[in-house]
Protein backbone atom coordinates (compact mmCIF):
# COMPACT_ATOMS: atom_id res chain seq x y z
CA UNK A 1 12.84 -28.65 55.96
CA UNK A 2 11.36 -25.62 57.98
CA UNK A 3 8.01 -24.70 57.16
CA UNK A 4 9.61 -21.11 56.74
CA UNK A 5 11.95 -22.60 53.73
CA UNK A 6 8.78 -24.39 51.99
CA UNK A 7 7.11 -21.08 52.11
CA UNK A 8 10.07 -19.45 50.41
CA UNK A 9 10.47 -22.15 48.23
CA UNK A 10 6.92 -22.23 47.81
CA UNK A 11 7.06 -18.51 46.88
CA UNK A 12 9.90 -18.64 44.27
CA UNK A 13 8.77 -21.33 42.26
CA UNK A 14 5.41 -19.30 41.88
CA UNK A 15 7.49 -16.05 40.56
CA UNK A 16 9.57 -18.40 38.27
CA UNK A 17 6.34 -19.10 36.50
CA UNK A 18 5.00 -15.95 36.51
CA UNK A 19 8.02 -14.20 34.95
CA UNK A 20 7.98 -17.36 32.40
CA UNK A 21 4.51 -16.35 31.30
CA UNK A 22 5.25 -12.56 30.93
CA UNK A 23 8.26 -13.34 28.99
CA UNK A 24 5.84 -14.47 26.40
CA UNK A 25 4.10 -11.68 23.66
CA UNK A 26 0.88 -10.66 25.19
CA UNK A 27 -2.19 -12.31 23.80
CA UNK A 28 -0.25 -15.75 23.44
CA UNK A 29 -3.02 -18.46 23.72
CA UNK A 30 -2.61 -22.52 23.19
CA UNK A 31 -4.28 -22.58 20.15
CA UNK A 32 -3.00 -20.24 16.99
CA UNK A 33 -4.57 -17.84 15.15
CA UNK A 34 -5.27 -18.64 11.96
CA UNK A 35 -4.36 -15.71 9.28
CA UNK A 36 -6.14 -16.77 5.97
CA UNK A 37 -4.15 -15.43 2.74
CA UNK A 38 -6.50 -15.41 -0.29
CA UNK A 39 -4.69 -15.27 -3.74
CA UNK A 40 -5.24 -15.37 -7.24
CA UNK A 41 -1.91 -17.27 -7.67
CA UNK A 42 -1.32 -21.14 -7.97
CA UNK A 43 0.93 -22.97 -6.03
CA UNK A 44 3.17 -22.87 -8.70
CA UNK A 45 3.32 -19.33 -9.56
CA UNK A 46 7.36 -17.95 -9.10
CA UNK A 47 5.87 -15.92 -6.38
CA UNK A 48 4.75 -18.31 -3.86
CA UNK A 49 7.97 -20.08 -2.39
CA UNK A 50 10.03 -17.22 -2.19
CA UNK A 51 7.26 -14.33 -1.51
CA UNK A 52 3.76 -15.92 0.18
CA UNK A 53 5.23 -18.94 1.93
CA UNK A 54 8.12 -17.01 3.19
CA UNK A 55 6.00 -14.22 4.54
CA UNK A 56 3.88 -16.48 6.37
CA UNK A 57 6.69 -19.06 7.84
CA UNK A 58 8.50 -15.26 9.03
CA UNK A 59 5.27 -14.18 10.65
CA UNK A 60 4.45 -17.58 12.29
CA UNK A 61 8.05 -17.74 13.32
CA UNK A 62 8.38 -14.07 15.05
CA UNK A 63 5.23 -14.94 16.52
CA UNK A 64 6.48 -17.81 18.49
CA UNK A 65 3.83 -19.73 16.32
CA UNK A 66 0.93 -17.65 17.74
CA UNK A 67 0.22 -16.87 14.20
CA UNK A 68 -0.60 -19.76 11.43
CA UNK A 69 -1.01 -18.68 8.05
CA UNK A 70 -2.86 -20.50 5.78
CA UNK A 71 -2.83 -19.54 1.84
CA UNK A 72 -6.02 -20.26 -0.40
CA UNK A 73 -4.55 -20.12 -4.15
CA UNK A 74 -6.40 -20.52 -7.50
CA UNK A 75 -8.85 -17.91 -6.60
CA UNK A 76 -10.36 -20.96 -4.38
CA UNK A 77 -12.06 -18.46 -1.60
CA UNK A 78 -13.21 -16.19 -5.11
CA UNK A 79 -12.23 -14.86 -7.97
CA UNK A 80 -9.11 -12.33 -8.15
CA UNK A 81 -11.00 -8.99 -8.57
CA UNK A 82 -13.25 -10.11 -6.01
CA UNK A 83 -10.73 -10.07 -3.08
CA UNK A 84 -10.71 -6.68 -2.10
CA UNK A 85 -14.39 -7.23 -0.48
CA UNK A 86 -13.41 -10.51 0.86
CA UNK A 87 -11.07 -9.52 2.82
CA UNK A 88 -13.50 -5.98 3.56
CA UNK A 89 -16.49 -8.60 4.52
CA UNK A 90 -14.30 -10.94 6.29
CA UNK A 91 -14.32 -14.00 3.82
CA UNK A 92 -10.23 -14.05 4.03
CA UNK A 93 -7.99 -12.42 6.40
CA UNK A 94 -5.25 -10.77 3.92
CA UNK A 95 -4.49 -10.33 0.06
CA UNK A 96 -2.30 -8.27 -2.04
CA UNK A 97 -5.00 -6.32 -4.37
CA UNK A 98 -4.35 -4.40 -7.37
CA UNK A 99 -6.22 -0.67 -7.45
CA UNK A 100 -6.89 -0.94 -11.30
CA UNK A 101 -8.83 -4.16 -10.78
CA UNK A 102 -11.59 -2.07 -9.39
CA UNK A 103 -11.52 0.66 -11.85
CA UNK A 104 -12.44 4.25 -10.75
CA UNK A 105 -12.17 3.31 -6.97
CA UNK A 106 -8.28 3.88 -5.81
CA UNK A 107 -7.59 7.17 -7.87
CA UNK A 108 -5.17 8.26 -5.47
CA UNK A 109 -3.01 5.95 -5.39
CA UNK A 110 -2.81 5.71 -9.52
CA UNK A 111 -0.27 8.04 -9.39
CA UNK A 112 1.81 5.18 -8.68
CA UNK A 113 1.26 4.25 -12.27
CA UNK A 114 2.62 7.56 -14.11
CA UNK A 115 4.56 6.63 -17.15
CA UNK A 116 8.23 7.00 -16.30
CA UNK A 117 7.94 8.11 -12.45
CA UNK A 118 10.99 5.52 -11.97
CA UNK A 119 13.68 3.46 -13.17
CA UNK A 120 13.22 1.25 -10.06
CA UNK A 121 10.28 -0.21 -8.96
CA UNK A 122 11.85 -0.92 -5.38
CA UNK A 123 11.98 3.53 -5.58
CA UNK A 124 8.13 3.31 -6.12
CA UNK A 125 7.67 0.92 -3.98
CA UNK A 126 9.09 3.24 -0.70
CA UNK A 127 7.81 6.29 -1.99
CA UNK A 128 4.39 4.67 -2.28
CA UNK A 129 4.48 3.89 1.58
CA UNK A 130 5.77 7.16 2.07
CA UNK A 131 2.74 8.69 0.73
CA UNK A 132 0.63 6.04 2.50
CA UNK A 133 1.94 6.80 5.67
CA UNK A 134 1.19 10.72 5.82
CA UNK A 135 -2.64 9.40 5.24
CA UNK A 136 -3.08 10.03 1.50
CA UNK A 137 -4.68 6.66 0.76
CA UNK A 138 -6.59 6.69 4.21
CA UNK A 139 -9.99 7.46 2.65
CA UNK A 140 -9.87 5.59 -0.49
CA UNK A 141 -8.46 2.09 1.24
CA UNK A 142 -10.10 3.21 4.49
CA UNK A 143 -12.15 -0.38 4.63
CA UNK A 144 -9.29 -2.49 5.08
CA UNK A 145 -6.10 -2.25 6.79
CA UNK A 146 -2.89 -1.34 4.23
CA UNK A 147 -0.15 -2.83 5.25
CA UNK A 148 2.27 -1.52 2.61
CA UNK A 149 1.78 -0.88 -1.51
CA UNK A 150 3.16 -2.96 -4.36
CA UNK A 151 4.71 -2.30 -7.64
CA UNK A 152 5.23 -3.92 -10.49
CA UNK A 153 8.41 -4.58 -12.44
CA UNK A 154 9.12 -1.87 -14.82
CA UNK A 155 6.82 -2.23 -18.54
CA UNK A 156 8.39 -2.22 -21.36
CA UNK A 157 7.09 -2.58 -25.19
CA UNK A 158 7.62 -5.41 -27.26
CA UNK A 159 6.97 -5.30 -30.92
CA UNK A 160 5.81 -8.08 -33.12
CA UNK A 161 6.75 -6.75 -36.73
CA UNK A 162 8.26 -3.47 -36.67
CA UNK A 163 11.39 -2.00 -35.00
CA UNK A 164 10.73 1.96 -34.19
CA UNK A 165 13.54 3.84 -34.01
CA UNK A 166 11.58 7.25 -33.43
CA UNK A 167 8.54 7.94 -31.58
CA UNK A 168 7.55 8.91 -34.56
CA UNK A 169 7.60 5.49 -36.73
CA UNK A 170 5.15 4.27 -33.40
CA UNK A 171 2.20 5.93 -34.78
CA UNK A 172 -0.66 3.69 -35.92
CA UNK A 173 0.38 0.53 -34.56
CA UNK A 174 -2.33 -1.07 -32.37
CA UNK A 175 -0.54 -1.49 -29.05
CA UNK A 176 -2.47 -3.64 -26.15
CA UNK A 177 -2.37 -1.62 -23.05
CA UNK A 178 -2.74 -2.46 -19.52
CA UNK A 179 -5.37 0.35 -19.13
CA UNK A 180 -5.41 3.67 -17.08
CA UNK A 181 -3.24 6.57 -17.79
CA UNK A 182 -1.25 4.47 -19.86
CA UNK A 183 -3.81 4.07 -21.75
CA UNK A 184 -4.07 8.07 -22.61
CA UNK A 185 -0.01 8.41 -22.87
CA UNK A 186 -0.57 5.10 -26.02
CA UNK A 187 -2.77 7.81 -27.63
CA UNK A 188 -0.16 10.71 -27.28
CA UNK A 189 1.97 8.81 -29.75
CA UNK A 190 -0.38 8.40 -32.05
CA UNK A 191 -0.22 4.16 -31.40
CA UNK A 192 -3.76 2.80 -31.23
CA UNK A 193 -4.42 1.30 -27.74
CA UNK A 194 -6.36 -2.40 -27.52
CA UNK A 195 -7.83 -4.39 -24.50
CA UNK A 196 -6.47 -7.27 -24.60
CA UNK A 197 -7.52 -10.33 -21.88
CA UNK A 198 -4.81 -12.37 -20.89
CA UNK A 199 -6.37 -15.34 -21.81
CA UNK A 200 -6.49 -14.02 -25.10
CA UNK A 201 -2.93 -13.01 -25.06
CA UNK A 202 -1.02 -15.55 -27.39
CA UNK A 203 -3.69 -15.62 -29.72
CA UNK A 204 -3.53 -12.08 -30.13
CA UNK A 205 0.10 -12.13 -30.82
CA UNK A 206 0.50 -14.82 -33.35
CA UNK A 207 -2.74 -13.73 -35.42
CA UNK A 208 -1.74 -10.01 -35.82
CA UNK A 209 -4.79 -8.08 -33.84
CA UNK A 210 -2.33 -6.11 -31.96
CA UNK A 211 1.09 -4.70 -33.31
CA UNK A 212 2.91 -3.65 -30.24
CA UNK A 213 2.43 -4.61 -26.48
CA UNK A 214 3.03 -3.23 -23.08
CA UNK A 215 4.91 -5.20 -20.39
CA UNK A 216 7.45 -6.14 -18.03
CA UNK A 217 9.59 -8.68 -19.83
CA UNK A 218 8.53 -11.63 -18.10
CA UNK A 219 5.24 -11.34 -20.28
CA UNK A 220 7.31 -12.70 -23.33
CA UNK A 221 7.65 -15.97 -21.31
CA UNK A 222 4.55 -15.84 -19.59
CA UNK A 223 2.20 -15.53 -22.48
CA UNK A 224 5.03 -17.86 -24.87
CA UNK A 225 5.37 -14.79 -27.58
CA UNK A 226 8.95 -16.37 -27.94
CA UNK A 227 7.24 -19.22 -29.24
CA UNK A 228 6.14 -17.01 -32.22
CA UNK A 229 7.56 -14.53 -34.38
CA UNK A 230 8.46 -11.44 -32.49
CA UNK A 231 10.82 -8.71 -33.67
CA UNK A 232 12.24 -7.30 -30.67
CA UNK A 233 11.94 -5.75 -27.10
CA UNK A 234 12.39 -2.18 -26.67
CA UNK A 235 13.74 -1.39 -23.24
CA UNK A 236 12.38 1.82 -22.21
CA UNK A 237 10.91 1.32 -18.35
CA UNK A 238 8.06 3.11 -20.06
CA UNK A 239 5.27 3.06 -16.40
CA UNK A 240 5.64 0.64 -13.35
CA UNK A 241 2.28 -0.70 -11.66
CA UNK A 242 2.21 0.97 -7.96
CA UNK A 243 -1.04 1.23 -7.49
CA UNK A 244 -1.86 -2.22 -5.04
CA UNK A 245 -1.64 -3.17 -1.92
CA UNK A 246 -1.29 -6.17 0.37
CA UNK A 247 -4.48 -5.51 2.78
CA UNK A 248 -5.87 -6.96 5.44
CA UNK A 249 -9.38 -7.01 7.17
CA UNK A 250 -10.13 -4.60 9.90
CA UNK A 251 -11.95 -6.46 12.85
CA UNK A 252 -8.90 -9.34 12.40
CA UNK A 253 -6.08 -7.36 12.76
CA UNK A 254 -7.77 -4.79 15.73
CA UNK A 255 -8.29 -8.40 17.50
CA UNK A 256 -4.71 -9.39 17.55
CA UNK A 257 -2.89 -8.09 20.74
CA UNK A 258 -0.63 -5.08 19.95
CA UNK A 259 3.30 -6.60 20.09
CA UNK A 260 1.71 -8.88 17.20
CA UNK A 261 -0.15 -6.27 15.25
CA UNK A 262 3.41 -4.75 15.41
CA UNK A 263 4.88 -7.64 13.75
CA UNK A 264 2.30 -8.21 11.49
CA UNK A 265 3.02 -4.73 9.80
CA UNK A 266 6.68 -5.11 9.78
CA UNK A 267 6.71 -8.47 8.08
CA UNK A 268 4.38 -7.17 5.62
CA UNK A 269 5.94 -3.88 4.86
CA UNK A 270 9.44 -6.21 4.54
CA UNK A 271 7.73 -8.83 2.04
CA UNK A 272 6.26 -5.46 -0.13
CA UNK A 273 9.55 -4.72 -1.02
CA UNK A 274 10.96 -8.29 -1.27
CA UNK A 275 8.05 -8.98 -4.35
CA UNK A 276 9.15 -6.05 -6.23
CA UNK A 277 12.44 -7.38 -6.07
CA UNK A 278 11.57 -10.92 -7.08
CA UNK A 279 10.11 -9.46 -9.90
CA UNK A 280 12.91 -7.24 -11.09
CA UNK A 281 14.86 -10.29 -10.99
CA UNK A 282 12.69 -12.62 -12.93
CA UNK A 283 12.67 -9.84 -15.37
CA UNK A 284 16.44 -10.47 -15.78
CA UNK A 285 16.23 -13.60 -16.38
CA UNK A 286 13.30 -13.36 -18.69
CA UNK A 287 15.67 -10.90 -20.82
CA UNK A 288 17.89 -13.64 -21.17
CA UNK A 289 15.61 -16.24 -22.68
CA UNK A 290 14.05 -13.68 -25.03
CA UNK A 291 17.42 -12.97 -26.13
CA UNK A 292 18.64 -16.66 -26.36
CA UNK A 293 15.48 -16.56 -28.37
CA UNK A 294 16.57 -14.44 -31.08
CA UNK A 295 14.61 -11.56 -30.20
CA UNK A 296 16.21 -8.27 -30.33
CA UNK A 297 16.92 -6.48 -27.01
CA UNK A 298 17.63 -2.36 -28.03
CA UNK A 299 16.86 0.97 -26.65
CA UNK A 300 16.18 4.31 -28.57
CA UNK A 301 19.08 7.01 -29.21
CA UNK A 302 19.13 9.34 -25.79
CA UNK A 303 16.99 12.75 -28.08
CA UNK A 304 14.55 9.71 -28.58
CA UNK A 305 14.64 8.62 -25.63
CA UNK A 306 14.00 12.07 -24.22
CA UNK A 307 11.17 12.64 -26.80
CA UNK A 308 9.59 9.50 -25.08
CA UNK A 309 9.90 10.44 -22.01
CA UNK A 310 8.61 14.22 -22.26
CA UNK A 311 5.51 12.49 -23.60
CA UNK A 312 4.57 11.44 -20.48
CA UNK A 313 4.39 15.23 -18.94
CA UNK A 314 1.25 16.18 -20.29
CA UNK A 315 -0.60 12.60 -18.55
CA UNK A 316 0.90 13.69 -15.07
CA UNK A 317 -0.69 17.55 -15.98
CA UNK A 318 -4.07 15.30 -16.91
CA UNK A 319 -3.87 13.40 -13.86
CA UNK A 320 -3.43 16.30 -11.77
CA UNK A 321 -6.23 18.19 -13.26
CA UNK A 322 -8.77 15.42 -12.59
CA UNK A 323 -7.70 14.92 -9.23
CA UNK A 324 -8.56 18.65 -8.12
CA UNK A 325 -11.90 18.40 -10.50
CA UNK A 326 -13.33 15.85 -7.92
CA UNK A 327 -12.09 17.84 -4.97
CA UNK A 328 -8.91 15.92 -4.74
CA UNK A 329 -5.59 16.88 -3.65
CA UNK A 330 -3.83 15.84 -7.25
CA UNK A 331 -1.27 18.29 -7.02
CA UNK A 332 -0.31 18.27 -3.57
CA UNK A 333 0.05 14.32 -3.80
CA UNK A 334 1.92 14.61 -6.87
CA UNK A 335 4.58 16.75 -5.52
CA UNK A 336 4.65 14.96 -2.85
CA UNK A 337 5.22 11.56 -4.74
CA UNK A 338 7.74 13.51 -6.88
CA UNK A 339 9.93 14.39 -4.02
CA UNK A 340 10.01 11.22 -2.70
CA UNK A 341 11.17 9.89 -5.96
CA UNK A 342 13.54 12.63 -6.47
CA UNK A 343 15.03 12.32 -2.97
CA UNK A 344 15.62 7.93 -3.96
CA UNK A 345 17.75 9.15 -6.78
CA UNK A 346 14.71 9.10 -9.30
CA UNK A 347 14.17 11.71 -12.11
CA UNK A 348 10.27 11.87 -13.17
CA UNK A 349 8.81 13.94 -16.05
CA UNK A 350 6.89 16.56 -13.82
CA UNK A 351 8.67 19.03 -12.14
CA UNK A 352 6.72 20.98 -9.29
């Protein structure tokens, strides 16, 4: 063979490999990068298969296995409330935090958590990143990276003696709340809201120091109140939880290269909306049981319903109000957050 030929050959072998390398995302490397998940949730929680492990095989996968993500559960890196600064301080890389567990901190982004802002959470959910996109939530989350806000399934109340039939026959029953504005709209009905720790919870139930309770359905199983006497579950969608995010430290995700920051956000954004619905479908199935268990499934007559619902006006007005106190844009956000809503086919209280 001519040297000329070698050369040639010489030279195209040498492109072949160079074109093989750029065909690879940028910032490949032999060894992966580790993306630590820290979570409050055993391995066993209904979450993990289909929501944490999923995410994390998806993002290793799109990554070309650039990415390994490892999850820490049982609170093993610290405890649940605690994981916000992890990930802030760099202890763990990612974690889906709820707002309320640091109280007073993410008041912004508690008007996810208006009583009846939605029928579906999945609405919240997308209206939520809407919001968090056109930099509403930029100052109070500013320390870590949002990749997208949770929600909840949608609460309802289960009652442990009494049926109510009005708003009115709710007055005076001690009703556990999850806290926040909630907590206010309990007292606009005249029910008498109690903390209740969820460690506490079946004791609670079965020896009568709370009447009434607020929660998605799946609580009934969770806590075992089918095990005990319970009258019924009203159905009402009464708030949903959208104030939490899944989060991520700073200096770990500004290191990544930016093809898989990209995917990173996409993945996580995607898996937002998949937990919501994993959780509206557990609730379905947690109906089920409940009503397998001989506990009554009902909703109130519609001018009820209504009177329920217009109940919740005056806690928007109170939100609003101590939003713009502290120099806040309540209003703006609200209306905002209300045409979102409005425009996913929702119909909240407040009207702008």
């Amino acid at each position: 063979m001519k040297k000329r030929d070698i050369a040639t050959l010489m030279l195209s072998v040498c492109l072949i490999m160079v074109f093989t390398i750029l065909s690879f995302p940028s910032g490949s490397s032999a060894k992966p990068i580790t993306i630590s998940f820290a979570t409050f949730r055993p391995p066993t929680d209904v979450f993990a298969k289909p929501w944490l492990l999923a995410m994390g095989k998806e993002l290793e996968e799109r990554t070309n296995g650039q990415l390994k993500f490892t999850v820490h559960w049982a609170s093993s890196l610290g405890k649940g409330r605690d994981q916000f600064y992890m990930v802030r301080d760099g202890v763990a890389d990612m974690t889906d935090f709820p707002g309320a567990w640091i109280p007073g901190k993410f008041t912004l982004s508690e008007v996810g958590s208006l009583p009846f802002a939605a029928e579906n959470s999945e609405n919240v959910v997308k209206a939520m990143n809407i919001l968090l996109k056109k930099g509403y939530f930029d100052a109070q989350w500013g320390e870590v990276e949002v990749l997208g806000m949770l929600a909840t399934s949608p609460y309802d109340l289960f009652f442990k003696k009494a049926k109510p039939m009005t708003v009115e026959e709710m007055a005076g029953l001690r009703c556990r709340t999850p806290g926040g504005y909630i907590t206010e709209y309990l007292k606009t009905l005249k029910m008498v809201p109690v903390k209740v720790l969820p460690s506490d919870a079946y004791m609670s139930w079965e020896t009568g120091v709370v009447d009434a309770w607020v929660h998605p359905p799946t609580a009934m199983i969770k806590y075992k109140f089918i095990e005990l006497p319970t009258r019924c579950l009203l159905d009402c969608n009464l708030q949903i939880l959208g104030n939490a995010a899944k989060i991520m430290n700073k200096k770990k995700m500004a290191s990544l290269s930016p093809d898989i920051q990209k995917i990173v956000r996409e993945v996580a954004e995607k898996y937002c909306e998949i937990y919501t619905g994993l959780g509206n479908s557990e609730d379905v199935e947690s109906l089920e049981k409940i009503k397998n268990a001989g506990i009554e499934v009902y909703k109130l007559p519609p001018p009820e319903m209504e009177k329920l619902r217009a109940a919740g006006l005056p806690i928007w007005e109170q939100y609003i109000t101590e939003m713009e106190a502290k120099g806040l844009p309540g209003k703006e956000l609200v209306t905002e957050y209300v045409k979102a809503l409005k425009e996913l086919g929702e119909d909240p209280p407040y009207k702008p």
